[in-house]
Protein backbone atom coordinates (compact mmCIF):
# COMPACT_ATOMS: atom_id res chain seq x y z
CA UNK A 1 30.88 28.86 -64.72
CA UNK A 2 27.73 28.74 -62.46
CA UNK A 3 26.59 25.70 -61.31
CA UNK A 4 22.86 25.58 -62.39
CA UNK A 5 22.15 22.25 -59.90
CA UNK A 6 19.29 23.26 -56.91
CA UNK A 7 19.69 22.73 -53.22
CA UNK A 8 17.99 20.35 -52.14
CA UNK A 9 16.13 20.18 -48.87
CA UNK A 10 13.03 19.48 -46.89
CA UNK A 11 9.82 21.51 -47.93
CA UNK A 12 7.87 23.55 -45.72
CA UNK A 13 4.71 20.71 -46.32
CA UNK A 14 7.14 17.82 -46.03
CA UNK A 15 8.21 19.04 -42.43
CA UNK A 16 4.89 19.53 -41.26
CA UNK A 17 3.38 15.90 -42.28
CA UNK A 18 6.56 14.56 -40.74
CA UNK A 19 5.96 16.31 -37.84
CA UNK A 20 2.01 15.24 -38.39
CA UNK A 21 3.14 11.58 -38.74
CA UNK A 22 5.31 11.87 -35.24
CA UNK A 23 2.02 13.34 -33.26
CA UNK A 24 0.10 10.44 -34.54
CA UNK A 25 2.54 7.94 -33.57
CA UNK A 26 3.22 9.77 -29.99
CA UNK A 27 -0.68 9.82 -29.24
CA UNK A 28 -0.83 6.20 -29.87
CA UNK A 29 2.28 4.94 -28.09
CA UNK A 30 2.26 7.30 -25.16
CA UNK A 31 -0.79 6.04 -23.58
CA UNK A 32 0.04 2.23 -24.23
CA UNK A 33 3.06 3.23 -22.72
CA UNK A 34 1.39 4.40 -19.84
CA UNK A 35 -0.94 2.05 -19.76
CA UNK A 36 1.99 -0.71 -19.35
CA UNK A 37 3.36 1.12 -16.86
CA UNK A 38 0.38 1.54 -14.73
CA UNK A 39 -0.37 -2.60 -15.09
CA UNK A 40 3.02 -2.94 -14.35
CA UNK A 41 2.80 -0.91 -10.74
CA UNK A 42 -0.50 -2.05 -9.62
CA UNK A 43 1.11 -6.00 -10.17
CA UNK A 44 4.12 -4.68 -8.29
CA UNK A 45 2.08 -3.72 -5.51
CA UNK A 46 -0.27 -6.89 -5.05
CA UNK A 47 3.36 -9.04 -5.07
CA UNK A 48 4.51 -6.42 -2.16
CA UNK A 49 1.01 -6.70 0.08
CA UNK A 50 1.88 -10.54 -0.80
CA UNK A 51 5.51 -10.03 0.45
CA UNK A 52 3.96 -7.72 3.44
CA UNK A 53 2.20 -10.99 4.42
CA UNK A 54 5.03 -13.28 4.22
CA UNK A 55 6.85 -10.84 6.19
CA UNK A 56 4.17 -10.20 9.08
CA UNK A 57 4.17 -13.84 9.44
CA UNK A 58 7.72 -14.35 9.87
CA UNK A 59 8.24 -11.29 12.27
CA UNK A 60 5.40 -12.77 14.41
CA UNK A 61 6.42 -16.21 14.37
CA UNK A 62 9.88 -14.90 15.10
CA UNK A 63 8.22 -13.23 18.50
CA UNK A 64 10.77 -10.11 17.99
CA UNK A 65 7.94 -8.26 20.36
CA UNK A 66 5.66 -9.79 22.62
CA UNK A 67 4.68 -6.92 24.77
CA UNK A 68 2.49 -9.24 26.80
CA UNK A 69 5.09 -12.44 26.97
CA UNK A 70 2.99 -14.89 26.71
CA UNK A 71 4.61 -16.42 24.45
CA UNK A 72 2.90 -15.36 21.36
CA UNK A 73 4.60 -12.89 19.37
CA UNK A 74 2.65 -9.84 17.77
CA UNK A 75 2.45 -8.41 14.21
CA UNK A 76 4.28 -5.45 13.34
CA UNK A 77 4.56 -1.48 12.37
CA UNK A 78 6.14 -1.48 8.48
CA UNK A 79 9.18 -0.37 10.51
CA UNK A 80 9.64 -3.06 13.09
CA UNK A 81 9.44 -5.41 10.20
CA UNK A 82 11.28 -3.55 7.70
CA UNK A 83 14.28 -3.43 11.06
CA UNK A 84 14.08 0.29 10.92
CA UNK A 85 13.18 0.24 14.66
CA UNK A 86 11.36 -1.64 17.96
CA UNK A 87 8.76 0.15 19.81
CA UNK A 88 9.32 -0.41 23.67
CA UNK A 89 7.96 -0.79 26.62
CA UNK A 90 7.70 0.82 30.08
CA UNK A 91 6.77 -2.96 31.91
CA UNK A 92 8.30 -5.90 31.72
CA UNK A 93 7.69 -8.11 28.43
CA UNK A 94 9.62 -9.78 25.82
CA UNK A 95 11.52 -8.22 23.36
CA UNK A 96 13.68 -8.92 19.88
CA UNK A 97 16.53 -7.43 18.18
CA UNK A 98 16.26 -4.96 15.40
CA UNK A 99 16.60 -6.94 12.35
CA UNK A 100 14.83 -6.78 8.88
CA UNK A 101 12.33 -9.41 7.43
CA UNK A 102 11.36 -7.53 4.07
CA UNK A 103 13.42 -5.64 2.03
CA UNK A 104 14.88 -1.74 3.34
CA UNK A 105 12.62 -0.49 0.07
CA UNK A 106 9.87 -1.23 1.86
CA UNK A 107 11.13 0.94 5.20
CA UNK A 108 8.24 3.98 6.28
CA UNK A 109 9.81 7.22 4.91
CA UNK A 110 9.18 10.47 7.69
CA UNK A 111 5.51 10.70 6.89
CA UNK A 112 5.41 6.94 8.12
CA UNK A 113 4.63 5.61 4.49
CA UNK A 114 6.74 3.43 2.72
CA UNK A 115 6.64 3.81 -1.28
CA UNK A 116 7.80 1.43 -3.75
CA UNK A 117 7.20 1.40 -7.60
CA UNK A 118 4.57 4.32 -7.94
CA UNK A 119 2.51 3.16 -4.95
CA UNK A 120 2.24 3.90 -1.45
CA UNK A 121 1.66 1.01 1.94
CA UNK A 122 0.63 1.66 5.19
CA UNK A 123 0.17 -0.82 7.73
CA UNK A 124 -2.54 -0.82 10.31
CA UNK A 125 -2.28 -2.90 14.32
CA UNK A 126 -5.10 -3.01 15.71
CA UNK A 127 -5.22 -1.41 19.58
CA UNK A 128 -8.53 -1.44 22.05
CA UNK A 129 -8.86 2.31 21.26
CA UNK A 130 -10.20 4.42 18.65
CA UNK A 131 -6.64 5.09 16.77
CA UNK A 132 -4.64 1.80 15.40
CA UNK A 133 -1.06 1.96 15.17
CA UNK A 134 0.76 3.01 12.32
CA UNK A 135 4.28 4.28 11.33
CA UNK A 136 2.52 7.93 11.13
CA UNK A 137 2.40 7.78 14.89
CA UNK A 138 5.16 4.99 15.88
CA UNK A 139 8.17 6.50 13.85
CA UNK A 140 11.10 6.20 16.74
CA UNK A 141 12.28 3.31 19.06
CA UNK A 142 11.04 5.46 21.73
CA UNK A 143 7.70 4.57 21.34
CA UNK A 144 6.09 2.57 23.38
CA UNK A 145 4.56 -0.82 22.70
CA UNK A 146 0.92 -1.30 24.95
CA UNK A 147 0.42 -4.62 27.00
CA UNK A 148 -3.38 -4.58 26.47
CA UNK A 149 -3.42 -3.61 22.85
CA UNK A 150 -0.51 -7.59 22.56
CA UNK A 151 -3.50 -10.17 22.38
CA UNK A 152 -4.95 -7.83 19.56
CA UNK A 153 -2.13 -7.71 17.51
CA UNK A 154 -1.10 -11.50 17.73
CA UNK A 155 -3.53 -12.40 15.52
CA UNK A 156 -4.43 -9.43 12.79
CA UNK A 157 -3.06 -6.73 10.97
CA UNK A 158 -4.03 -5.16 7.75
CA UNK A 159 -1.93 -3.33 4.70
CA UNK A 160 -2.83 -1.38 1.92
CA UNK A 161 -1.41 -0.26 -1.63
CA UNK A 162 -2.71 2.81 -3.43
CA UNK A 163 -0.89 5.10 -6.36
CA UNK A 164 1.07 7.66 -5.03
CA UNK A 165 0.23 9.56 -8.34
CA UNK A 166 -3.39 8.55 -9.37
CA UNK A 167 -3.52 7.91 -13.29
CA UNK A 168 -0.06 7.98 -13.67
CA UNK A 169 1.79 5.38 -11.45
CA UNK A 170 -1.52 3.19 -10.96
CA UNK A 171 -5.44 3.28 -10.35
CA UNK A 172 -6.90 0.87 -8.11
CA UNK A 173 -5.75 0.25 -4.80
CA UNK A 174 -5.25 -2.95 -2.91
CA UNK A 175 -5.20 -4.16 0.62
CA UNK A 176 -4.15 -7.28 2.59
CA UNK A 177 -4.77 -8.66 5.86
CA UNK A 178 -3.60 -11.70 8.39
CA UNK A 179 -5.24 -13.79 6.49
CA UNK A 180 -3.65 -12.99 3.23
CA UNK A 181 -6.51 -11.94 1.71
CA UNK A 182 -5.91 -9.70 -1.03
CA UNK A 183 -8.63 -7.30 -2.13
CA UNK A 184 -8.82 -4.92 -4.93
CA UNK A 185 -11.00 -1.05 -5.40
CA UNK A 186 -11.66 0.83 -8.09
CA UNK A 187 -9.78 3.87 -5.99
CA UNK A 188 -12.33 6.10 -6.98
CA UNK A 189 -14.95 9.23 -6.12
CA UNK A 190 -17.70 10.35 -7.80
CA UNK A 191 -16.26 12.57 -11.16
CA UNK A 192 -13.47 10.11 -11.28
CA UNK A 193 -11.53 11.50 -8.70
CA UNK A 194 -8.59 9.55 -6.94
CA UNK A 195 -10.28 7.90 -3.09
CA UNK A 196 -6.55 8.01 -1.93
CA UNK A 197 -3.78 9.72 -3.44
CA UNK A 198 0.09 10.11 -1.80
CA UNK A 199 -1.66 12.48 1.12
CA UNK A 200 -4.98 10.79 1.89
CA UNK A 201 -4.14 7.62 3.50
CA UNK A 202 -6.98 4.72 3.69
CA UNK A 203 -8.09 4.45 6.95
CA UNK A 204 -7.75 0.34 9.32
CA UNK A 205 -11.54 -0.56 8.22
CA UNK A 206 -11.70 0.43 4.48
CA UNK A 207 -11.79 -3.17 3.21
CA UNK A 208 -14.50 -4.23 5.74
CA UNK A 209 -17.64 -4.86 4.39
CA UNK A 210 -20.37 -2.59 6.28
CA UNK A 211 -23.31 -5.45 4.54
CA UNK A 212 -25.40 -6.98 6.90
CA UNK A 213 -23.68 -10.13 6.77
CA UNK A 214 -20.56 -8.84 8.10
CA UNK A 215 -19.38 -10.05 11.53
CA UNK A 216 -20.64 -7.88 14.64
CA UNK A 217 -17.81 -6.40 16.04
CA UNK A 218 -17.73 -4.29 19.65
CA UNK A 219 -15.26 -1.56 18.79
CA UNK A 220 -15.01 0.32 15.02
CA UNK A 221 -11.27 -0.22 15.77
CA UNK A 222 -11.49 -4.33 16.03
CA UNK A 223 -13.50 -4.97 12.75
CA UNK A 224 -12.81 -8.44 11.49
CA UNK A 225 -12.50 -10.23 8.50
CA UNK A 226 -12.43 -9.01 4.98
CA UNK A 227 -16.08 -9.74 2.82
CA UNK A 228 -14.99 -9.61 -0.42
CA UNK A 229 -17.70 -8.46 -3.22
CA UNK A 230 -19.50 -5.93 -0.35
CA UNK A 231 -19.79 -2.39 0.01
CA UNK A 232 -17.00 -1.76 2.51
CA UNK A 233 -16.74 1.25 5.10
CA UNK A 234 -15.24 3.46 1.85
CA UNK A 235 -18.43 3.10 0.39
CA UNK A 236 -16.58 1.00 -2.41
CA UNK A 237 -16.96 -2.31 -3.18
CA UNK A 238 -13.60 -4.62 -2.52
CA UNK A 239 -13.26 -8.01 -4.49
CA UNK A 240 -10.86 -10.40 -4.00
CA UNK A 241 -7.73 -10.11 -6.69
CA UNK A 242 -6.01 -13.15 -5.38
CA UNK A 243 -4.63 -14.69 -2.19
């Protein structure tokens, strides 16, 4: 005898406002998602300019390099203080051993940035010349430290923290300096475009306010203090996000 029971299964209409209900719930939670993500980054990268801080202050309190030993010690490249290397010198002056004060996730990779958490840090000495020092140009212990550019880099330095994908891993960028200043930009062009993304690095004065009120300086190089709430050499306007 036949069975006379039907199959039962999923209409063709049933599938499709399943399917319907799933694209709803995907183009709600995706960008929350997202969005949690990128809040979560950009807070992960003020605590490591914070760290970056802590760190510069230990390496130069530490004197691990004082090119011109006096006594002082000097800030250093993300890799002197990460331990991945000490620049040298071809004249007498005092010297350190390698040895880390922040974290090896925070160590330059071979384009001389270091990445962490979907953002990217550079570090900037300052030097009497045109060019600061970096970890894009001191990358090997072979370098060589410079006795006139000590006295400059005893008493500032200057970080900053921008997505290494723009929209995805974060938006704004950040930046620190000796002080422990931290400022915050919008990281942004005209269109919406990214200012900095994983290949276009900021440059030393992009947190220094070009307003009248900022501090004369002699050389573009040896810009001072950070003016928070200014239009800074970027063109964008820096405020402070905590210190």
């Amino acid at each position: 005898m036949l069975s006379t029971r039907k199959k039962q299964g999923f209409t063709l209409i049933e599938l499709m406002i399943v399917v319907a209900i799933i694209a709803i719930i995907a183009a709600i939670a995706i960008p929350a998602f997202l969005r949690s993500k990128i809040n979560a980054n950009e807070g992960a990268a003020i605590a490591s300019l914070k760290g970056i801080h802590t760190f510069q202050v230990l390496f130069q309190s530490a004197s691990t390099i004082d090119f011109n030993a006096n006594g002082t010690g000097e800030y250093g490249t993300m890799g002197e203080v990460s331990g991945a290397y000490l620049r040298t010198l071809t004249s007498p002056g005092a010297q350190g051993i390698t040895q880390p004060f922040c974290p090896a996730s925070l160590q330059p990779q071979t384009d001389g940035i270091s990445r962490k958490t979907g953002y990217s840090f550079v570090v900037f000495l300052p030097t009497s010349g045109a060019n600061p020092i970096t970890d894009a140009s001191d990358t090997a212990a072979s370098d060589t430290g410079n006795i006139t550019d000590a006295i400059l880099q005893e008493t500032r330095f200057r970080s900053y923290a921008w997505p290494t994908v723009f929209n995805n891993s974060g938006l704004r960028c950040f930046a620190v300096n000796h002080n422990g200043e931290i400022l915050i930009a919008a990281n942004t062009l005209a269109g919406g475009l990214p200012r900095y993304t994983d290949t276009v690095v900021p440059n030393f004065d992009a947190a220094v306010s070009t307003a009248a009120s900022a501090p004369a300086e002699v050389d573009a190089s040896l810009s001072g203090a950070f003016i928070s709430g200014t239009v800074a050499v970027d063109t964008q306007t820096w405020t402070t996000a905590g210190g």
